[in-house]
Protein backbone atom coordinates (compact mmCIF):
# COMPACT_ATOMS: atom_id res chain seq x y z
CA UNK A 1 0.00 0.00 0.00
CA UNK A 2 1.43 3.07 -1.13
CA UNK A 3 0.93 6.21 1.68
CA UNK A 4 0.59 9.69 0.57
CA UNK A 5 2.92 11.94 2.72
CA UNK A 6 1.83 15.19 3.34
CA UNK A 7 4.38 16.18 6.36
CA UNK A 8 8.51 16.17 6.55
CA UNK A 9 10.65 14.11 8.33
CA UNK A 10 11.37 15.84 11.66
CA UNK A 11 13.29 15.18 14.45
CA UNK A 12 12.23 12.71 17.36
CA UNK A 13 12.23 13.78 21.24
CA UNK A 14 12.81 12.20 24.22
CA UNK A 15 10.18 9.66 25.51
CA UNK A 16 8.90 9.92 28.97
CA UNK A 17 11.11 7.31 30.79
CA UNK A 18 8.49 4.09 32.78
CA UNK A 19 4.95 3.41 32.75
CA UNK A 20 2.17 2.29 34.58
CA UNK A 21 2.67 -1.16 36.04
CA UNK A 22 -0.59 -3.26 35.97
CA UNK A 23 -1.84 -3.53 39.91
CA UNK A 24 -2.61 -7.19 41.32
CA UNK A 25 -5.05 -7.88 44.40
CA UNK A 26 -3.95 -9.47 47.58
CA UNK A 27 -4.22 -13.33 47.16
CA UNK A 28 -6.84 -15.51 49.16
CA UNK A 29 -3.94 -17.84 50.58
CA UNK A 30 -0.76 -16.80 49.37
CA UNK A 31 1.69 -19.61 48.83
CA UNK A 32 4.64 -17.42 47.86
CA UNK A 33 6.87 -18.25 45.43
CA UNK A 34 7.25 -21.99 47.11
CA UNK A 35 3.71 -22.74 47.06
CA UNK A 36 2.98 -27.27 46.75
CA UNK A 37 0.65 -28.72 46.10
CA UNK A 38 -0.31 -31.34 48.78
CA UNK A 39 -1.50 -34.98 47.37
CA UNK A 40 -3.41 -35.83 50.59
CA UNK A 41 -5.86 -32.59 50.58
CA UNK A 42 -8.55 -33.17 47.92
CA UNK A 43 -10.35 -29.92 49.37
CA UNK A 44 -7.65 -27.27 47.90
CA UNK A 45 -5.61 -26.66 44.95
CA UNK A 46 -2.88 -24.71 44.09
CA UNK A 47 -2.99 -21.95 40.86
CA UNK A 48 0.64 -20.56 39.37
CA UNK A 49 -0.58 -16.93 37.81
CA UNK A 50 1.04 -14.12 36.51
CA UNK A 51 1.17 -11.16 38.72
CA UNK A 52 -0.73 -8.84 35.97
CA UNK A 53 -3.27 -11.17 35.72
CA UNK A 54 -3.37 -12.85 39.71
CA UNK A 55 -6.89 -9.88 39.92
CA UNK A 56 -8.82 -11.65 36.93
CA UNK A 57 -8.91 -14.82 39.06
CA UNK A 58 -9.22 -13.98 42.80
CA UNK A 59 -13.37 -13.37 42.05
CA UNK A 60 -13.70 -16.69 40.42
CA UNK A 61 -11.31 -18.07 42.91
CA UNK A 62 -13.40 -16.84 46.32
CA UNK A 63 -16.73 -17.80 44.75
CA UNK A 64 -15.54 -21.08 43.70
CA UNK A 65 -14.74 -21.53 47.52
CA UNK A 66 -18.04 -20.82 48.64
CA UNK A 67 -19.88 -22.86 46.45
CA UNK A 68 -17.76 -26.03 46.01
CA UNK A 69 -16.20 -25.64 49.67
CA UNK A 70 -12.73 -26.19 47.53
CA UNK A 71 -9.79 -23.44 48.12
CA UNK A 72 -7.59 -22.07 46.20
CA UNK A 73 -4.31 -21.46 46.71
CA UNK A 74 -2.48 -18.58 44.71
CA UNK A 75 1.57 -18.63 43.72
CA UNK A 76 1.96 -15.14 42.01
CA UNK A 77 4.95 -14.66 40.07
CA UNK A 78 6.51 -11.85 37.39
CA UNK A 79 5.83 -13.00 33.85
CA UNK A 80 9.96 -14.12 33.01
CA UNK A 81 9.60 -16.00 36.44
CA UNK A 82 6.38 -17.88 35.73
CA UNK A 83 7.46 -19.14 32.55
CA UNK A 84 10.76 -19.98 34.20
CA UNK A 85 8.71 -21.67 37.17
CA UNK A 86 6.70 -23.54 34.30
CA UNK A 87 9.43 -24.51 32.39
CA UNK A 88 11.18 -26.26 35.51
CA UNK A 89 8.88 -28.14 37.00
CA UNK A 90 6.60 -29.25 33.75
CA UNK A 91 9.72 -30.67 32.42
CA UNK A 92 10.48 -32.68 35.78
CA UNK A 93 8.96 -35.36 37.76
CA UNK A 94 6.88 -33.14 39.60
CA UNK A 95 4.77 -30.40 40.08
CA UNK A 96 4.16 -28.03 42.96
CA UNK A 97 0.82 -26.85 41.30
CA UNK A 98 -2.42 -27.70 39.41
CA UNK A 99 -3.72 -24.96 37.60
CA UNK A 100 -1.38 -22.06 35.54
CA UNK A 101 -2.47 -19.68 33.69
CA UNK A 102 -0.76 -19.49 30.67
CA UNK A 103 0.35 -17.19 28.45
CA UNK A 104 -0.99 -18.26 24.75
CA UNK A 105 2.34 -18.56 23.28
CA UNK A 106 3.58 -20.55 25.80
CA UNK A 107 0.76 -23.98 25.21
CA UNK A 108 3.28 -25.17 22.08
CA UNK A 109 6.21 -25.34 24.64
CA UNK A 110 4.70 -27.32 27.68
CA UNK A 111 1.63 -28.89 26.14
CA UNK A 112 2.91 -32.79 26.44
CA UNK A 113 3.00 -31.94 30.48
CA UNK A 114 -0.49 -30.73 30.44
CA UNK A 115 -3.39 -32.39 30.91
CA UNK A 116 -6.11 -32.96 27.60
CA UNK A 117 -8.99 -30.80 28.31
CA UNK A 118 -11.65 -31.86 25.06
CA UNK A 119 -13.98 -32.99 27.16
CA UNK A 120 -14.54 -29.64 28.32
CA UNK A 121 -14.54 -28.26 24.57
CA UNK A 122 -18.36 -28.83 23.83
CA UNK A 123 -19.80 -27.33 20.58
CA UNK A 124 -21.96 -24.94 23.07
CA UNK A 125 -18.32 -24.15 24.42
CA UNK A 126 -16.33 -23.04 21.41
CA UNK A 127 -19.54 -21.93 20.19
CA UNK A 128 -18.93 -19.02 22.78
CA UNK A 129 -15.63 -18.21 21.98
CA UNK A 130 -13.63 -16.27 19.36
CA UNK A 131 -12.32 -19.03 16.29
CA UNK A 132 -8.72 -17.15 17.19
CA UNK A 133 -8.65 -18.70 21.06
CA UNK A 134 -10.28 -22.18 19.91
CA UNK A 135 -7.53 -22.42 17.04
CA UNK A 136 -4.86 -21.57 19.80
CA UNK A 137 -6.17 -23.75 23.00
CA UNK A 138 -5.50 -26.99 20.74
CA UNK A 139 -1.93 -27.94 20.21
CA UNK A 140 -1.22 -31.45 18.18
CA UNK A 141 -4.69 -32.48 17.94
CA UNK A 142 -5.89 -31.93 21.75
CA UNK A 143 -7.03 -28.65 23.90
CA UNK A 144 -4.53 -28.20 26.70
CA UNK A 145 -5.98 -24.88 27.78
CA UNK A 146 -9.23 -23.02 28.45
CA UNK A 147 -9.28 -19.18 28.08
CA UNK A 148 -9.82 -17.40 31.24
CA UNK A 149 -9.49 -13.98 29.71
CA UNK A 150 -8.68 -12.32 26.16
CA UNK A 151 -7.14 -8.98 25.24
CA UNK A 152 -5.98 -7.44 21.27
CA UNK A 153 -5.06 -4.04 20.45
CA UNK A 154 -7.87 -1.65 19.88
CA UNK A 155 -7.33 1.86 18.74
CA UNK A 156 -7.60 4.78 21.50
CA UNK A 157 -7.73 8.56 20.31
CA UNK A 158 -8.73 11.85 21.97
CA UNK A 159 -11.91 12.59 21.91
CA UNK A 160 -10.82 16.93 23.00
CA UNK A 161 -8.83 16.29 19.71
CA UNK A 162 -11.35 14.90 17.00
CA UNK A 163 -14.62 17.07 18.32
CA UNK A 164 -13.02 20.24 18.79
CA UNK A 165 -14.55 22.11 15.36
CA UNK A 166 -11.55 23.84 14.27
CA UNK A 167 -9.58 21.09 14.03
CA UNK A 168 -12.33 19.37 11.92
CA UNK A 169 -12.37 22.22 9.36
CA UNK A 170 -8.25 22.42 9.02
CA UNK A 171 -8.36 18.44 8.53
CA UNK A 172 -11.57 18.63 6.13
CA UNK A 173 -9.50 21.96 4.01
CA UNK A 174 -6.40 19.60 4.49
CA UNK A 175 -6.94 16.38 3.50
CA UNK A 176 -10.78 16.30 1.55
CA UNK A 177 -12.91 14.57 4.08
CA UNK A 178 -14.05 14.74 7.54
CA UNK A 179 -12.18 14.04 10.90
CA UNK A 180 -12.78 11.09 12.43
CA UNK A 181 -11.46 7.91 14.42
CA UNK A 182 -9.57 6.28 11.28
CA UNK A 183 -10.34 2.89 10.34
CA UNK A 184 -7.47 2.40 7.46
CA UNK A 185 -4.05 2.56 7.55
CA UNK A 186 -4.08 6.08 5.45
CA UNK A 187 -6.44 7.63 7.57
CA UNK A 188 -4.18 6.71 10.40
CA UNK A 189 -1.15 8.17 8.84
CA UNK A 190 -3.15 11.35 7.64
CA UNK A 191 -4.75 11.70 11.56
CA UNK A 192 -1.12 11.05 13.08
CA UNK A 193 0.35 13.76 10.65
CA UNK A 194 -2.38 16.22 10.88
CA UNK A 195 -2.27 16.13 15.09
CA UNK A 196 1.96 16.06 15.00
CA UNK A 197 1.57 19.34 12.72
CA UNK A 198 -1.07 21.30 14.49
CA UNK A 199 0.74 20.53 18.12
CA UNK A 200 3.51 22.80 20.21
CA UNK A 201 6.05 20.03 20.49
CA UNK A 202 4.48 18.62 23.36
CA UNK A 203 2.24 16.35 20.82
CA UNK A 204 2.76 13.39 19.12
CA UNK A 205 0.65 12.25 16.19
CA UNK A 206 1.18 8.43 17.45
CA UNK A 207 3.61 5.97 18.39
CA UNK A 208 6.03 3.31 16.79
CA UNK A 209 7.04 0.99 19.22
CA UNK A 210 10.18 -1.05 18.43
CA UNK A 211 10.67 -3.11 21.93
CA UNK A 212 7.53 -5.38 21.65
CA UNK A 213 6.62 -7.00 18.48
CA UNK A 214 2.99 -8.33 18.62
CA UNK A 215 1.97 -4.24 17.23
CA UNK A 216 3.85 -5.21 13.94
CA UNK A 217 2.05 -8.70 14.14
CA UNK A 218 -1.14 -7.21 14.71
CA UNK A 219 -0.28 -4.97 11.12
CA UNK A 220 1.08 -8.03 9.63
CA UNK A 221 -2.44 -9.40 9.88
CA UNK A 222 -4.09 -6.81 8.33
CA UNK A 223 -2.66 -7.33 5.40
CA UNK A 224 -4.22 -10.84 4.84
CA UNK A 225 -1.15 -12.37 5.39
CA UNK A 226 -2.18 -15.99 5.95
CA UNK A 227 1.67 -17.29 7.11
CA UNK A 228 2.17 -15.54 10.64
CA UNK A 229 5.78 -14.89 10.32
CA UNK A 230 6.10 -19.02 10.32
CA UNK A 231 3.79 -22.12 9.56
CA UNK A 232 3.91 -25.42 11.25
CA UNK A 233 6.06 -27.11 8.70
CA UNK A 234 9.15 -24.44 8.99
CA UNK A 235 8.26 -22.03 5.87
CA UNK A 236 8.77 -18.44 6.84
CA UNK A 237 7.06 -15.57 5.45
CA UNK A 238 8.95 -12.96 6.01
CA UNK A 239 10.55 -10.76 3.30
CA UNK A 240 6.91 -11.53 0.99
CA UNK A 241 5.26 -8.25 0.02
CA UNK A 242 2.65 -8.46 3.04
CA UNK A 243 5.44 -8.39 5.59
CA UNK A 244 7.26 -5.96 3.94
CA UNK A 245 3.80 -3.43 3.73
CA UNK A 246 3.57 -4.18 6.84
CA UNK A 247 7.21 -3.34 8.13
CA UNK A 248 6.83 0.06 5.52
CA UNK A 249 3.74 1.31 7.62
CA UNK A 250 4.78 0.79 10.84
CA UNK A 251 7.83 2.39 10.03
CA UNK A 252 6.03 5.65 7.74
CA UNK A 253 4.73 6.87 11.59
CA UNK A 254 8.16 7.28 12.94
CA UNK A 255 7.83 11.71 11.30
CA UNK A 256 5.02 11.84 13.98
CA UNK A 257 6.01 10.00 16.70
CA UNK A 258 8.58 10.65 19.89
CA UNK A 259 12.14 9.65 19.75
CA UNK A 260 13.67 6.61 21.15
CA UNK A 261 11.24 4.41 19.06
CA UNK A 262 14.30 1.74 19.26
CA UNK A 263 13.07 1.06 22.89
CA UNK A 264 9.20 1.83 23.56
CA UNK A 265 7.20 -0.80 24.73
CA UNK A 266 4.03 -1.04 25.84
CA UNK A 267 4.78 0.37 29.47
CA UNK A 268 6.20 3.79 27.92
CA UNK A 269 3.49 3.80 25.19
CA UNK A 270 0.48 3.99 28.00
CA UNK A 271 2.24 6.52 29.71
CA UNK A 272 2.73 8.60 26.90
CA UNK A 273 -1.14 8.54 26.05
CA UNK A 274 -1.88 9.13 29.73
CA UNK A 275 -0.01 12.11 29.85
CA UNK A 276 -1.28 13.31 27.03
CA UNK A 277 1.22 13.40 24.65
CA UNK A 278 -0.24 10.96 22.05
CA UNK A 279 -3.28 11.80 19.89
CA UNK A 280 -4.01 8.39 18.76
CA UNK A 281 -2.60 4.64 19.83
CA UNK A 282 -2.72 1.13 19.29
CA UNK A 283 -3.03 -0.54 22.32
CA UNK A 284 -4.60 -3.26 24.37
CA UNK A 285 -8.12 -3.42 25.20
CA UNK A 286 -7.69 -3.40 29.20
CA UNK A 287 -5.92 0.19 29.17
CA UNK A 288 -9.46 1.56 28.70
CA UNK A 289 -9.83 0.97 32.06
CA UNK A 290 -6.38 2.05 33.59
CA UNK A 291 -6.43 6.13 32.55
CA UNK A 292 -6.06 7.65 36.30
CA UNK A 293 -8.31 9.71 37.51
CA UNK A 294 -6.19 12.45 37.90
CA UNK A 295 -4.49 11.89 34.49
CA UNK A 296 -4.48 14.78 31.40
CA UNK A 297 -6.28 12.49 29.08
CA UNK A 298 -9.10 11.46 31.71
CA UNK A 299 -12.90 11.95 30.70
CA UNK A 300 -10.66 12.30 26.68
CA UNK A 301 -10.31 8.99 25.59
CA UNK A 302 -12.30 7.57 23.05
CA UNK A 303 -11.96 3.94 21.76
CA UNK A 304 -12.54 2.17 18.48
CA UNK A 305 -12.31 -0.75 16.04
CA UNK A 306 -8.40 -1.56 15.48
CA UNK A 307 -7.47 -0.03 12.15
CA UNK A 308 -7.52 -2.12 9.15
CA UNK A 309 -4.88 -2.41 5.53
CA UNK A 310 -5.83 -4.10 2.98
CA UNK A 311 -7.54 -7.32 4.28
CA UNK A 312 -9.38 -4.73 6.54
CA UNK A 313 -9.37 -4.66 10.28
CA UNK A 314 -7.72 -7.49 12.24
CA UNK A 315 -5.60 -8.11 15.55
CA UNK A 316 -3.83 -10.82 17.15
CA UNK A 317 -5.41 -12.03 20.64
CA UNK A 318 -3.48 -11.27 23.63
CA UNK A 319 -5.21 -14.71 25.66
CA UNK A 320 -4.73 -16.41 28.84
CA UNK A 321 -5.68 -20.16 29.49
CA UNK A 322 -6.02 -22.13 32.58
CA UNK A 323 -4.04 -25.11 31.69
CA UNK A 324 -3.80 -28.55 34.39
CA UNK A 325 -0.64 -30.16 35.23
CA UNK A 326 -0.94 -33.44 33.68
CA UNK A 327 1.15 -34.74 37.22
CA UNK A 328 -0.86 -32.91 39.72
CA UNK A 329 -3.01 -35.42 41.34
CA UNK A 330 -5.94 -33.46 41.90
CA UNK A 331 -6.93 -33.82 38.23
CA UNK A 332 -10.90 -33.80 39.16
CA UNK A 333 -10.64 -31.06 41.19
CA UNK A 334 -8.48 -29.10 39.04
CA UNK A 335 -10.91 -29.98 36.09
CA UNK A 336 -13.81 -28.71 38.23
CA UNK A 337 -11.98 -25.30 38.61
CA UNK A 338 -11.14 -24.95 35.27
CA UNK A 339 -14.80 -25.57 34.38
CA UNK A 340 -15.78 -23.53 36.83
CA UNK A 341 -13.81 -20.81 35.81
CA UNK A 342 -15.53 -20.52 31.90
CA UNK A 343 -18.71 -20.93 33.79
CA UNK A 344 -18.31 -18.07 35.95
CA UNK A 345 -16.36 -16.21 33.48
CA UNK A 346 -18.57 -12.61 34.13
CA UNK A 347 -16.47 -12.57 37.61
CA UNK A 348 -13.59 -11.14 35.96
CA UNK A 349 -15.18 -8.41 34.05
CA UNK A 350 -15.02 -5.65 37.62
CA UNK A 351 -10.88 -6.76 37.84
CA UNK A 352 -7.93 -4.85 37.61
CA UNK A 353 -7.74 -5.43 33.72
CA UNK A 354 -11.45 -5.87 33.09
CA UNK A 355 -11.42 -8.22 30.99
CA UNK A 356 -13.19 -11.72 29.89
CA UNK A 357 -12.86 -14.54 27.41
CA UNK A 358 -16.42 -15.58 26.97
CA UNK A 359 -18.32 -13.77 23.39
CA UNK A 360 -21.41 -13.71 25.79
CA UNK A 361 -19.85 -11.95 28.60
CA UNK A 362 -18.53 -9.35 26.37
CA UNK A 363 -21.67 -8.62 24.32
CA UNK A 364 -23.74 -8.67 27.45
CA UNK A 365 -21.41 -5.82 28.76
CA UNK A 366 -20.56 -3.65 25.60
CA UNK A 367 -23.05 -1.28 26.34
CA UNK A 368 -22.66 -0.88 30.50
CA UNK A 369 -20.54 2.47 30.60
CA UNK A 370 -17.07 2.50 31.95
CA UNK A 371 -16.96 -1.27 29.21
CA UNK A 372 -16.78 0.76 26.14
CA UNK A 373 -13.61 -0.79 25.38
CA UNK A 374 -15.37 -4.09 24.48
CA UNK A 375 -17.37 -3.24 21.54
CA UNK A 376 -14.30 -2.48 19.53
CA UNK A 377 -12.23 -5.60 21.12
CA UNK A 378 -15.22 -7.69 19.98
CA UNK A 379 -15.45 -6.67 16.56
CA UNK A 380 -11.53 -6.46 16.10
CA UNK A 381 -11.40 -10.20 17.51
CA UNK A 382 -14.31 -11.19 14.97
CA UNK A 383 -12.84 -9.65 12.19
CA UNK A 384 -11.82 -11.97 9.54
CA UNK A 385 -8.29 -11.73 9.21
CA UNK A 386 -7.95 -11.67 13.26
CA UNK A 387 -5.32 -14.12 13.43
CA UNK A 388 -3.00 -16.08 16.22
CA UNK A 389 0.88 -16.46 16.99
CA UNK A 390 2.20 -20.01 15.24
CA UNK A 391 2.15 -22.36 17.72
CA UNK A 392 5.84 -23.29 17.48
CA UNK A 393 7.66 -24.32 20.30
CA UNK A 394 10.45 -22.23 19.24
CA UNK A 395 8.16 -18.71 19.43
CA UNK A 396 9.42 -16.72 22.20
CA UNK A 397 13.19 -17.66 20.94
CA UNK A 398 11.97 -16.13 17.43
CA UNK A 399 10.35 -13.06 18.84
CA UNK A 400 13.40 -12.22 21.43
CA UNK A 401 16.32 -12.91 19.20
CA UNK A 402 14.56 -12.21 15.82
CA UNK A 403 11.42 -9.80 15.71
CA UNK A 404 12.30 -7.58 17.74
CA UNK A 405 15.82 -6.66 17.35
CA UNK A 406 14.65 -6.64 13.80
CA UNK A 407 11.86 -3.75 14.68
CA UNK A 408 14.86 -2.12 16.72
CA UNK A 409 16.63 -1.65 13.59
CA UNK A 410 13.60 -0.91 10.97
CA UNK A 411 13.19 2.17 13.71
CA UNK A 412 16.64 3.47 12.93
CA UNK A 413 17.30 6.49 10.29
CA UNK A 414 18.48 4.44 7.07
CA UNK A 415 16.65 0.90 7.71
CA UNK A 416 16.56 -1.19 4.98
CA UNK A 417 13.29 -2.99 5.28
CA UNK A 418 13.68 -5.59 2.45
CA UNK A 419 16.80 -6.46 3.81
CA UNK A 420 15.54 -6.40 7.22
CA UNK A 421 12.76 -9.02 6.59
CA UNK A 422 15.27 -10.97 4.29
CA UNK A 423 18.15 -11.37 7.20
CA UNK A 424 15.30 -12.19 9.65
CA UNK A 425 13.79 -14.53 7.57
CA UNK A 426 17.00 -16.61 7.26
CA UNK A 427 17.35 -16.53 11.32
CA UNK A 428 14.07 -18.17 11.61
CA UNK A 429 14.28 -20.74 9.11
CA UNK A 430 17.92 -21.95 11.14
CA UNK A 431 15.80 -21.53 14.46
CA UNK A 432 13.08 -24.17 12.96
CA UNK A 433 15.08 -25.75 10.99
């Protein structure tokens, strides 16, 4: 897709340095770090979680308690740790838990130590799920994990920004049509322009963020690319002319955007918005509900459908699953939980992150105010070319020591994005090889 450019190259300013780390809740019966998982106590069970995420379950956790008389004991860890945690004991002879939650990309890795969970997978099940998380819970031929809660990127803009009138007649004399949250990758670029232009120095048209790499997935999608980066059977397809209209756009936003592109992630990108120094950003779903009260941008953010190229809208799910150690032996009651847990899914929805996996528990919500956020999460994680990371084994190696340095150096004045794609391309196919 070729982009019409209507503003010059300028030069990029500092970033504001941190962000706004995600809270967590206080668990029911902390374990610590060196939680077990006793074999002789039928009435308990242990859950490994995230520390991000620890809030989305304590609901379902105390109400579970109450009903089924069953407790639940939480072992809350930082996300390298978890998958460290997971990746020690799931590759041993035993297990000091029964239910993780799981990162998505993670089910390829350990999904031989976890227990089959199909019988759980009714048709009235997947029926109430998006095809991206039912695609992704089954690894070789067997579900391994059910989705406690799902996030994608959704596109936030300033509402002060778009209504105010004279900004609406400057874009309309500008650019030949009216102002509005843009749904296409050139009404992106011309908003992000148009907003960098009109602003003191103290505001950015948008963001490029070069430390995390699902953003340049989620564009990578929306394309219609139907290869994520890498299929099951090793071919890569990287350096193709989706990936490298992809890596082009992405790229075309760095005139409007604040310096040090090289190494914002989502942390600096929230804080940016928050502060007010972003008119428009791509951005998970949950950080509807994290703008502090006292922030610039409070009672100013508006949310919307992701944007769209030419296979129209499309994201890549940001999901969670509750997954069973296939040596815990409290299968039954760890089954029950998990159950439990898609049953009772609408607990989750008041948590820290807000958030659900459930199609009915969204929809039933969209229109509540303070949920605005999940009409355009619904519709982005419906849309057609919505798509999921490979399940490869070898994922989070490609991502750390391929993607993203490769986005680190698209980011960079003189990137050559052909040759980007190409050397990154040939890293992969050695990694999978």
């Amino acid at each position: 897709m070729t982009l019409r450019t209507t503003a010059p190259r300028t030069s990029r300013r500092t970033l504001l340095a941190g962000g706004i780390a995600l809270a967590s809740t206080a668990a029911l019966s902390s374990c610590g770090v060196g939680g077990s998982s006793s074999s002789d106590d039928q009435n308990s069970i242990t859950l490994l979680v995230e520390a991000g995420g620890h809030s989305q379950l304590v609901p379902i956790a105390e109400q579970f308690e109450e009903d089924t008389g069953v407790s639940v004991s939480f072992v809350e860890l930082p996300y390298d740790g978890l998958y460290n945690r997971l990746s020690s004991e799931l590759t041993g002879d035993a297990v000091s838990f029964d239910v993780a939650a799981l990162d998505a990309v993670w089910l390829p890795a350990f999904h031989s130590a976890l227990t089959p969970l199909d019988e759980l997978f009714t048709e009235e099940v997947k029926s109430d799920l998006f095809p991206a998380l039912v695609e992704e819970a089954a690894v070789d031929g067997r579900f391994v994990g059910m989705p406690a809660w799902t996030n994608s990127e959704i596109l936030y803009y300033r509402t002060d920004l778009f209504e105010d009138p004279a900004h609406q007649a400057d874009f309309l004399a500008e650019y030949g049509y009216d102002l509005a949250p843009p749904t296409t990758w050139q009404e992106y670029y011309d908003a992000a322009a148009f907003f960098h232009s009109t602003g003191d120095g103290s505001l950015y048209g948008a963001d490029v963020k070069g430390a995390v790499e699902t953003e340049w997935l989620t564009t990578l999608a929306q394309t219609g690319e139907e290869t994520m980066v890498v299929d099951d059977d090793g071919n890569v397809s990287l350096g193709n002319d989706n990936s490298i209209a992809a890596l082009d756009f992405y790229t075309s936003l760095l005139p409007f955007a604040p310096s040090g592109a090289a190494q914002l992630d989502w942390a600096g990108t929230q804080n940016l918005f928050n502060q007010g120094q972003l008119a428009l950003m791509r951005f998970w779903a949950h950080a509807y509900r994290q703008v502090p009260e006292d922030a610039p941008v409070a009672g100013k953010v508006g949310v919307a459908t992701t944007i769209g190229g030419e296979a129209g809208p499309a994201g890549v799910p940001g999901a969670w699953y509750l997954s069973i150690a296939e040596a815990s032996p409290k299968q039954e009651r760890a089954l029950e939980f998990v159950q439990y847990a898609f049953d009772h899914n609408e607990l989750s929805i008041d948590a820290d992150l807000g958030l659900a996996a459930r199609v009915s528990v969204l929809e039933a919500n969209q229109d509540v105010d303070g949920f605005e956020n999940y009409g355009p999460l619904i519709e982005t994680l419906n849309a057609p070319a919505t798509s999921p990371r490979p399940a490869l084994r070898e994922w989070q190696q490609i991502v750390d020591n391929v993607l993203i340095p490769m986005l680190q150096k698209s980011v960079e004045p003189g990137a050559d994005n052909p040759a980007l794609l190409a050397d990154a391309r040939s890293r992969i196919e050695n990694l999978v090889a």
